[in-house]
N, C-alpha and C. Protein backbone atom coordinates (compact mmCIF):
# COMPACT_ATOMS: atom_id res chain seq x y z
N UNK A 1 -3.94 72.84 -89.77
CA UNK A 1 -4.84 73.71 -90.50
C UNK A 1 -4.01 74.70 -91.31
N UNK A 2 -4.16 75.04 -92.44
CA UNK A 2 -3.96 75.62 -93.32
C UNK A 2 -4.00 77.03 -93.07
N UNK A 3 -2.85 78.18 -92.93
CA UNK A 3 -3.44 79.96 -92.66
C UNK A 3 -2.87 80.49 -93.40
N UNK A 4 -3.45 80.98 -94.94
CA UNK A 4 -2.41 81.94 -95.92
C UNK A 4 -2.19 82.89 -95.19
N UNK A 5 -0.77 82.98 -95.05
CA UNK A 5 0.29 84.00 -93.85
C UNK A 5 -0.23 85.76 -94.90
N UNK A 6 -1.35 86.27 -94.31
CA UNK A 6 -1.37 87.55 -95.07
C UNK A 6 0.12 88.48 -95.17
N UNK A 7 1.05 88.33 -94.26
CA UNK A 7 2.65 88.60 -94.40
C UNK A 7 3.07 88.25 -95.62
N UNK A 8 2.70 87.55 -96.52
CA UNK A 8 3.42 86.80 -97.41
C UNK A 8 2.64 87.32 -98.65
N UNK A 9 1.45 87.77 -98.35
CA UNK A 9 0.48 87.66 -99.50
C UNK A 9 1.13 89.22 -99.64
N UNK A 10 1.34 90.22 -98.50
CA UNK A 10 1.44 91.62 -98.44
C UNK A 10 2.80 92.04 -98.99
N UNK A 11 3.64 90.85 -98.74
CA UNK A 11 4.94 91.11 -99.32
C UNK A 11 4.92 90.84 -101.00
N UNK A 12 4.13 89.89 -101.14
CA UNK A 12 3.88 89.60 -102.75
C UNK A 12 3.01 91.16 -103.66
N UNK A 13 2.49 91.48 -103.13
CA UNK A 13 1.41 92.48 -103.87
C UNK A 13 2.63 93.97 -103.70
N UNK A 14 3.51 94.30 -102.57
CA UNK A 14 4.16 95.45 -102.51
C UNK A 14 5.35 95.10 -103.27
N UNK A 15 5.96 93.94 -103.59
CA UNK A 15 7.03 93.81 -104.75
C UNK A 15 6.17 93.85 -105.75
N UNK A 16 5.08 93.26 -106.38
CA UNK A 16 4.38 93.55 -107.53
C UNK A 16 3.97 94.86 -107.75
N UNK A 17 3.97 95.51 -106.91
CA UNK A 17 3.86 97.13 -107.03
C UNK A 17 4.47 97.87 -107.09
N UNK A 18 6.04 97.61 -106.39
CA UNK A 18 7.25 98.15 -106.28
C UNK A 18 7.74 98.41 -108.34
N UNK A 19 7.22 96.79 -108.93
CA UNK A 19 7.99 96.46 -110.14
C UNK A 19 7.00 97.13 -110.59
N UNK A 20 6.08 97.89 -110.54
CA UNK A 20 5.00 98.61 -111.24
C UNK A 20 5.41 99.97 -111.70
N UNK A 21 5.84 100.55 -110.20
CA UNK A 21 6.55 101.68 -110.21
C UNK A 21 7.51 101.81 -111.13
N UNK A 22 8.47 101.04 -110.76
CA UNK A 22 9.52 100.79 -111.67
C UNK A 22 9.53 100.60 -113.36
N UNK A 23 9.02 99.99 -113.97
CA UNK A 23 8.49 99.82 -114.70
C UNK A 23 9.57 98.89 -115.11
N UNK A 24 9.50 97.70 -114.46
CA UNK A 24 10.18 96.83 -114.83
C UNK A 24 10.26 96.20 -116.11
N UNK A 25 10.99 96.42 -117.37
CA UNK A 25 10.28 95.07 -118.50
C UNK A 25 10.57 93.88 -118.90
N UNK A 26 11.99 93.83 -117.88
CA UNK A 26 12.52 92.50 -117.81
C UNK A 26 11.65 91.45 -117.61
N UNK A 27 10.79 91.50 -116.35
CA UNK A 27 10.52 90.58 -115.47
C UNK A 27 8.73 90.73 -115.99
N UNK A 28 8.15 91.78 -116.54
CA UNK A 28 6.76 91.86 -116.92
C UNK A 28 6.79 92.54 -118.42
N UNK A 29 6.64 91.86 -119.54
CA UNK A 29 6.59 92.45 -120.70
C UNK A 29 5.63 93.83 -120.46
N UNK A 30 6.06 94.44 -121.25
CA UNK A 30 4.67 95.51 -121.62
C UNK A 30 3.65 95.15 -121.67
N UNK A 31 2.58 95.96 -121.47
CA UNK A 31 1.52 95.65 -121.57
C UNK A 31 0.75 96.88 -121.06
N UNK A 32 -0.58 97.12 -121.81
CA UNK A 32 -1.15 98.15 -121.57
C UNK A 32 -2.23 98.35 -120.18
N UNK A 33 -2.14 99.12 -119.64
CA UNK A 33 -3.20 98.80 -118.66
C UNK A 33 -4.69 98.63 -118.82
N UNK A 34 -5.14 97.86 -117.75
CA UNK A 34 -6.76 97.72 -117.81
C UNK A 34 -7.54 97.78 -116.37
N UNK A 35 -8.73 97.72 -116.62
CA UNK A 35 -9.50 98.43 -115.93
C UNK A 35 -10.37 96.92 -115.32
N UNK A 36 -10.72 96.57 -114.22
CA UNK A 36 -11.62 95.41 -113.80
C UNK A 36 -12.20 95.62 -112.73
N UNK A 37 -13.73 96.48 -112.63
CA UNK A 37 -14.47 96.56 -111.40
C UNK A 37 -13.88 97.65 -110.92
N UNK A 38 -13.89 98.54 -112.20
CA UNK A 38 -12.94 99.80 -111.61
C UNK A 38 -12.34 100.14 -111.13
N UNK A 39 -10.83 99.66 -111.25
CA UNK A 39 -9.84 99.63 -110.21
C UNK A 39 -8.89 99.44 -111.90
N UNK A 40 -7.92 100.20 -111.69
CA UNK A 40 -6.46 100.42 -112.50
C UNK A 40 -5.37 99.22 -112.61
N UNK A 41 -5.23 98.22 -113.50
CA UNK A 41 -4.20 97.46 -113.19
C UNK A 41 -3.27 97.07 -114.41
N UNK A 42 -1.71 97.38 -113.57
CA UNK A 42 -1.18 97.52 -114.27
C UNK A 42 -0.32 96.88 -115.20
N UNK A 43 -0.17 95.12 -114.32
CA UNK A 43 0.76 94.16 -114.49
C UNK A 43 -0.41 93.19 -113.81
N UNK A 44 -0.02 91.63 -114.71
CA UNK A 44 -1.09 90.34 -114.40
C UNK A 44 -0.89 89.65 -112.46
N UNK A 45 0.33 90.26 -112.25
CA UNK A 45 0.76 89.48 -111.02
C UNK A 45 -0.20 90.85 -110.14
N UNK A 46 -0.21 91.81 -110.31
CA UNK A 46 -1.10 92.67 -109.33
C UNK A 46 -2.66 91.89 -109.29
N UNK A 47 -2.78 92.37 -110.35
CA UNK A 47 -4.70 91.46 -110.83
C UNK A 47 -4.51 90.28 -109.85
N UNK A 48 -3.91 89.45 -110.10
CA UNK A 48 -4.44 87.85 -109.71
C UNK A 48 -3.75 87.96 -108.24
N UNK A 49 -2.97 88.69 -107.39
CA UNK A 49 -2.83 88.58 -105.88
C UNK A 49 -4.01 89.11 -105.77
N UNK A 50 -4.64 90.38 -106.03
CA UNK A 50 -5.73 91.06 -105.52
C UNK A 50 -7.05 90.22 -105.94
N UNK A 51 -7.08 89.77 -107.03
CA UNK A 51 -8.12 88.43 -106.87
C UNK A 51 -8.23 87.65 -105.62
N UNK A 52 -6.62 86.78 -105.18
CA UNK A 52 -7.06 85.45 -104.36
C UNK A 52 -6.15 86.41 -102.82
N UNK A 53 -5.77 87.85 -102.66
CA UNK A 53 -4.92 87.72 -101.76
C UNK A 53 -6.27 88.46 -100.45
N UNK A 54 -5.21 88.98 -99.34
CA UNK A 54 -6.24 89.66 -97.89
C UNK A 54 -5.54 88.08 -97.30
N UNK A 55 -6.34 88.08 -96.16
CA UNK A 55 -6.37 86.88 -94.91
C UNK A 55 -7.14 86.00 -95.29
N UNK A 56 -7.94 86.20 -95.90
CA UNK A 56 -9.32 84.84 -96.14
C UNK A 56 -9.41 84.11 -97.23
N UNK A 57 -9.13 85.11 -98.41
CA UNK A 57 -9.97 84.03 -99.84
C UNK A 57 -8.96 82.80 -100.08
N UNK A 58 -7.84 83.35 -99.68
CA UNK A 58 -6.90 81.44 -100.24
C UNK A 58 -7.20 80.49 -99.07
N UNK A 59 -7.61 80.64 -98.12
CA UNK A 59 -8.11 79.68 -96.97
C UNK A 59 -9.30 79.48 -97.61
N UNK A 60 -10.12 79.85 -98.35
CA UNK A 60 -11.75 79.70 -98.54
C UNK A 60 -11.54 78.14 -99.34
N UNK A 61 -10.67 79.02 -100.77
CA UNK A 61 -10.27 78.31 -101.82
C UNK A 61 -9.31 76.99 -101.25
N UNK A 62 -8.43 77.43 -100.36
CA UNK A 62 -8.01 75.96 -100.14
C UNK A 62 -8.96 75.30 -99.22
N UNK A 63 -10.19 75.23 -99.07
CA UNK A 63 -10.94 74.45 -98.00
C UNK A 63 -11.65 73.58 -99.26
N UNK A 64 -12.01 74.14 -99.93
CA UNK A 64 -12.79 74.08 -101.48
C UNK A 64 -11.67 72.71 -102.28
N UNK A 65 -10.72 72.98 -102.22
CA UNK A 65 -10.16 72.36 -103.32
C UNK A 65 -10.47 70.61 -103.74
N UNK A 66 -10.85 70.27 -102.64
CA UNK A 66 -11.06 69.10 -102.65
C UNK A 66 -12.53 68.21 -102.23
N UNK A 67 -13.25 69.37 -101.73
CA UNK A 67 -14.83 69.11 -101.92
C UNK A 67 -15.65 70.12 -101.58
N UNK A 68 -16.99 70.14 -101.57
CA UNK A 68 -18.11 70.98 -101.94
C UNK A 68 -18.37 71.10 -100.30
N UNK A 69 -18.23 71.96 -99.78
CA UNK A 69 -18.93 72.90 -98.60
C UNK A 69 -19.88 73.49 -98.32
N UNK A 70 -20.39 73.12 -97.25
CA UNK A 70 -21.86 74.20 -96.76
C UNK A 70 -21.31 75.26 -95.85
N UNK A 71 -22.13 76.44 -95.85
CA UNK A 71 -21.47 77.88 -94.83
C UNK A 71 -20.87 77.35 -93.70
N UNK A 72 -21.67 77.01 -93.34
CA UNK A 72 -21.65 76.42 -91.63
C UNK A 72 -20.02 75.69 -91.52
N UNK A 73 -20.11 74.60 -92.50
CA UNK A 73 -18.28 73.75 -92.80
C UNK A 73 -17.47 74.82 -92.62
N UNK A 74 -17.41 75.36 -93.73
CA UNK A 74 -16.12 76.67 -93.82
C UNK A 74 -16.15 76.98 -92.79
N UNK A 75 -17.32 78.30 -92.23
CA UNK A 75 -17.26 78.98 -90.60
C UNK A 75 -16.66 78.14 -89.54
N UNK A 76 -16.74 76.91 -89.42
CA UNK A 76 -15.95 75.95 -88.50
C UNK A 76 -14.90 76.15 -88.94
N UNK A 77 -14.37 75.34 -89.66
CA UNK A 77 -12.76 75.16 -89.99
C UNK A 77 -11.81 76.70 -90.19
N UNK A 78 -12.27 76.86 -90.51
CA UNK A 78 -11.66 78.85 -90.55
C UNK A 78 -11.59 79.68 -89.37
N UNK A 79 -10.77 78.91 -88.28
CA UNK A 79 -10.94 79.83 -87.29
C UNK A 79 -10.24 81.35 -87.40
N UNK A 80 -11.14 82.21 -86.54
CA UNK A 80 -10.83 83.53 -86.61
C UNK A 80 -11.31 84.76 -87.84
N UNK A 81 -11.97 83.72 -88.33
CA UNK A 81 -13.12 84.81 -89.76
C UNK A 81 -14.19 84.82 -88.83
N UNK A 82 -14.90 86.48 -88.93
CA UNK A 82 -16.11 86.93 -88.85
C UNK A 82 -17.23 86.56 -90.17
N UNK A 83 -18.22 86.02 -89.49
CA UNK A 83 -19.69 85.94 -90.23
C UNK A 83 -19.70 86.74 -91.63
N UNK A 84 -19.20 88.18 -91.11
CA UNK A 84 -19.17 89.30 -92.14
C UNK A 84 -18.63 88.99 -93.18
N UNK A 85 -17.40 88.38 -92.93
CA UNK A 85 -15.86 88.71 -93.97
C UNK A 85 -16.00 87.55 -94.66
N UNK A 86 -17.12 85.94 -93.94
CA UNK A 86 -16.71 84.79 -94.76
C UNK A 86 -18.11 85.10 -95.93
N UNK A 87 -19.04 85.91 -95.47
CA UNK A 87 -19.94 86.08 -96.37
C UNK A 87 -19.81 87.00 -97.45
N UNK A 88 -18.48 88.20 -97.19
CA UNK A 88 -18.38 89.07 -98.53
C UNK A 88 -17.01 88.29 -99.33
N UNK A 89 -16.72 87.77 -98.21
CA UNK A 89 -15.21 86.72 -99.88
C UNK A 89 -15.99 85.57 -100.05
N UNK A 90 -17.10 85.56 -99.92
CA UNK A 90 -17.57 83.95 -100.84
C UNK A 90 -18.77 84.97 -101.57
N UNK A 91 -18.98 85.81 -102.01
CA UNK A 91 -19.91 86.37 -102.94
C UNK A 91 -18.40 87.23 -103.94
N UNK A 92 -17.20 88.08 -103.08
CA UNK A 92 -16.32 88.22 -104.49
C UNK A 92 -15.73 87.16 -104.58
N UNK A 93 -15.54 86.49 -104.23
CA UNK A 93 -15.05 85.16 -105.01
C UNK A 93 -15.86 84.43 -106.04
N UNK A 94 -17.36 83.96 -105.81
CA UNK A 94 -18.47 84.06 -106.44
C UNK A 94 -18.56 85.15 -108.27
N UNK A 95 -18.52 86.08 -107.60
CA UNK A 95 -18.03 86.85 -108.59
C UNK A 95 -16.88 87.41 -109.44
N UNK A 96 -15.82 86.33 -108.51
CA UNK A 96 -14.45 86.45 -109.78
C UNK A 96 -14.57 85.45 -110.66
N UNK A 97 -15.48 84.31 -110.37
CA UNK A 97 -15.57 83.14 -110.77
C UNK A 97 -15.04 82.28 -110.43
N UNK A 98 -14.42 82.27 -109.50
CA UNK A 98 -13.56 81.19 -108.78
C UNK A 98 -14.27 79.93 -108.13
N UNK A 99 -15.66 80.41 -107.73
CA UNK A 99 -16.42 79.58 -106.72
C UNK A 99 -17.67 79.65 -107.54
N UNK A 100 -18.50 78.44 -106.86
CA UNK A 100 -20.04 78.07 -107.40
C UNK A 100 -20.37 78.09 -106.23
N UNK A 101 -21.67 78.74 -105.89
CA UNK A 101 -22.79 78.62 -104.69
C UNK A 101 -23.82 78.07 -105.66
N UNK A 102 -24.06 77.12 -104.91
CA UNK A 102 -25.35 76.42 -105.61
C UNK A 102 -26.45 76.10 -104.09
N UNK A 103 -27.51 76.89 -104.13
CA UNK A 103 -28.47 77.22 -103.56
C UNK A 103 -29.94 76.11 -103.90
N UNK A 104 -30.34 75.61 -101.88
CA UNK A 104 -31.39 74.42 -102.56
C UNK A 104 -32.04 75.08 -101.69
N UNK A 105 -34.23 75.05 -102.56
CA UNK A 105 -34.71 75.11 -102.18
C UNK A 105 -35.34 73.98 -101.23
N UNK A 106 -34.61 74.00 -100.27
CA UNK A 106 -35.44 73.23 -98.95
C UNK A 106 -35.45 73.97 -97.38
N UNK A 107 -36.09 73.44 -96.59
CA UNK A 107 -36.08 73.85 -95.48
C UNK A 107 -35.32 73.17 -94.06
N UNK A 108 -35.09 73.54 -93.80
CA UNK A 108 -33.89 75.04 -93.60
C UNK A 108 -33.00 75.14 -94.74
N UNK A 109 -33.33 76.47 -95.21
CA UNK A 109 -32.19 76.98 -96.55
C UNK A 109 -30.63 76.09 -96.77
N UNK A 110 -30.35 75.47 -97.72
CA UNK A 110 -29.41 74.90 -97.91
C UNK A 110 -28.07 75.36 -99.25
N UNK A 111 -26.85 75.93 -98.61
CA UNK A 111 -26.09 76.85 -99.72
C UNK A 111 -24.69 75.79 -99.97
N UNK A 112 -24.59 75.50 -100.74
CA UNK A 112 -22.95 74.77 -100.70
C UNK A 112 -22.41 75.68 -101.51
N UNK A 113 -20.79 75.53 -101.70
CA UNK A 113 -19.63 76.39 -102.24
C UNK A 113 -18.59 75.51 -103.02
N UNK A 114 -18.22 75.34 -103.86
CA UNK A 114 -17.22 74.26 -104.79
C UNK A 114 -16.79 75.35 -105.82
N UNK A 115 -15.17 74.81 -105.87
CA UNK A 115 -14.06 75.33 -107.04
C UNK A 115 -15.03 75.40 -108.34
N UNK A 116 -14.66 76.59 -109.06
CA UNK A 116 -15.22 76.13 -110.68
C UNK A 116 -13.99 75.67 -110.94
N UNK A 117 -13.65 75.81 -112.58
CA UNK A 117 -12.28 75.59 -112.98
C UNK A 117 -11.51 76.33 -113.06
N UNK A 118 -11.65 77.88 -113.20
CA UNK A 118 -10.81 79.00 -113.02
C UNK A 118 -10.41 78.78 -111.05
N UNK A 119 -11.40 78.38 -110.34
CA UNK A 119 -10.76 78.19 -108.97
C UNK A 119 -9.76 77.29 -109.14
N UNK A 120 -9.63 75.81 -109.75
CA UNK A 120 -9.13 74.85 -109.36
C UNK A 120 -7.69 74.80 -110.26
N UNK A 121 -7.64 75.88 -111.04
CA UNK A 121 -5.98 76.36 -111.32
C UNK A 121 -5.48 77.04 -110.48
N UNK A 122 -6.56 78.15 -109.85
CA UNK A 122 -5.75 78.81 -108.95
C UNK A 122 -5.21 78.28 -107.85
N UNK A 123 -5.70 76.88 -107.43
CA UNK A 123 -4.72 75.70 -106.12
C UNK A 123 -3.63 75.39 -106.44
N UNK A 124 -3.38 75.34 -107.73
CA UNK A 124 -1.47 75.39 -107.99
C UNK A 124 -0.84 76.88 -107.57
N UNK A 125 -0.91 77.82 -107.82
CA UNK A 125 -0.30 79.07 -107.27
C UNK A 125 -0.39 79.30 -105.76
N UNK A 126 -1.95 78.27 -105.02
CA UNK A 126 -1.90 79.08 -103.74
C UNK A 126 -0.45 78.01 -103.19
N UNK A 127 -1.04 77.01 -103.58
CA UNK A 127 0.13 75.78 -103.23
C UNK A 127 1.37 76.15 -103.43
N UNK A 128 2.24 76.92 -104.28
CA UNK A 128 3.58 77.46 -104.18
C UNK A 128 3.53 78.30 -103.48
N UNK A 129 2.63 79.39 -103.25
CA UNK A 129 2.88 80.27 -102.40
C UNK A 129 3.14 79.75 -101.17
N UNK A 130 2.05 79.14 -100.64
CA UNK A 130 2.19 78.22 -99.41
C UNK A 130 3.27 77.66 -99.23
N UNK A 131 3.54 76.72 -100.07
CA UNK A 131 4.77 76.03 -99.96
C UNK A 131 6.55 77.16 -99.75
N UNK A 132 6.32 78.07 -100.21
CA UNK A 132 7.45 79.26 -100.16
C UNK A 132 7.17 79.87 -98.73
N UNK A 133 5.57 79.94 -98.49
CA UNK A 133 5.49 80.83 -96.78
C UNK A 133 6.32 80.00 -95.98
N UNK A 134 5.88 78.34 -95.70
CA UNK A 134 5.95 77.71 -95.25
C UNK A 134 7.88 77.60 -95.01
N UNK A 135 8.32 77.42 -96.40
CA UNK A 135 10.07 77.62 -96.04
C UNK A 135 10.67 78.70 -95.42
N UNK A 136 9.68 80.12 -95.84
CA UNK A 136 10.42 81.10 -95.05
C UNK A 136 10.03 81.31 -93.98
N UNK A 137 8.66 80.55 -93.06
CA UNK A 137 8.50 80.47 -91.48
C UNK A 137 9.72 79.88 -90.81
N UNK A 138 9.93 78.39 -91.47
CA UNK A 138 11.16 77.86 -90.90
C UNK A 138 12.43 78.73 -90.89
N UNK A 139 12.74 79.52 -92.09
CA UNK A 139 14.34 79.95 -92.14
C UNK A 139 14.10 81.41 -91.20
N UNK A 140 12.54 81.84 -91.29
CA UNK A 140 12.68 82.44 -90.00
C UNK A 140 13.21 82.26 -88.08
N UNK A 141 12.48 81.15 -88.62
CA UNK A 141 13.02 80.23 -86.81
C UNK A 141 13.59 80.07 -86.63
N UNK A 142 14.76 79.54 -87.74
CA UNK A 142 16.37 78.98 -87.46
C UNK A 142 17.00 80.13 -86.95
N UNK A 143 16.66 81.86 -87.32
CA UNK A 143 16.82 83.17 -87.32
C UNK A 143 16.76 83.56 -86.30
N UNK A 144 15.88 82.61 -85.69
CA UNK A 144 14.93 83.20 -84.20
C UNK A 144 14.26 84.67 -84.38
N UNK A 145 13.85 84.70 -85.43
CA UNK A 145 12.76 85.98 -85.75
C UNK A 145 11.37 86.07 -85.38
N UNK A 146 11.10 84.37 -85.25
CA UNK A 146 9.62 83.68 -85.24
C UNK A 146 9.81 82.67 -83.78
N UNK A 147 9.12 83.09 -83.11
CA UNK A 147 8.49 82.04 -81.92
C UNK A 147 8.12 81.06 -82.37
């Protein structure tokens, strides 16, 4: 099973913030700041961790990537999400545009969840990230840092 290491996501967003401070322009051209859902941002790599980063939404999105889900699916496979947390990252996700809820009127209420296309670019980035957690769990172990 798949667990975006929030360690990894936290280390990504505090170097993207670090280079904020800094005002790096090597590594982030200029660029003026903007404003999205009222919140200050200052560089594209801040925006788009705080889009897909936390413990949950890249597990949502990688459950998604490859077919259309009902609540109930996700809540299984996602162990260790609360009711709460899988229902407010699939409405902001919903609302970054990343995800489609498509809602049927039948009985018992029926909700599925599928990538739009702004989601289904974002599976190449979660996939390197992943793929980079994943090398530095191991070069942790060789370290014996990691059980």
């Amino acid at each position: 099973m798949f667990c975006f290491n929030d360690t990894i996501l936290q280390f990504v967003l505090t170097f993207a913030n670090s280079l904020t401070q800094k005002c790096d322009t090597y590594l982030f051209e200029s660029m003026p700041d903007f404003i999205y859902k009222g919140k200050i941002y200052y560089n594209p790599v801040q925006f788009v961790m705080e889009m897909i980063g936390g413990t949950w939404k890249a597990p949502i999105l990688w459950r998604l990537r490859e077919q259309t889900l009902r609540y109930g699916e996700l809540r299984k496979d996602i162990a260790h999400i609360s009711d709460k947390m899988l229902t407010s990252h699939l409405r902001e996700l919903e609302e970054d545009g990343l995800i489609h809820r498509e809602v049927y009127a039948v009985v018992p209420p029926k909700t599925e969840y599928s990538l739009t296309e702004k989601g289904k670019k974002m599976i190449g980035l979660i996939t390197q990230i992943r793929n980079y957690g994943l090398e530095m769990i191991e070069e942790e172990k060789r370290n014996k840092r990691i059980e």
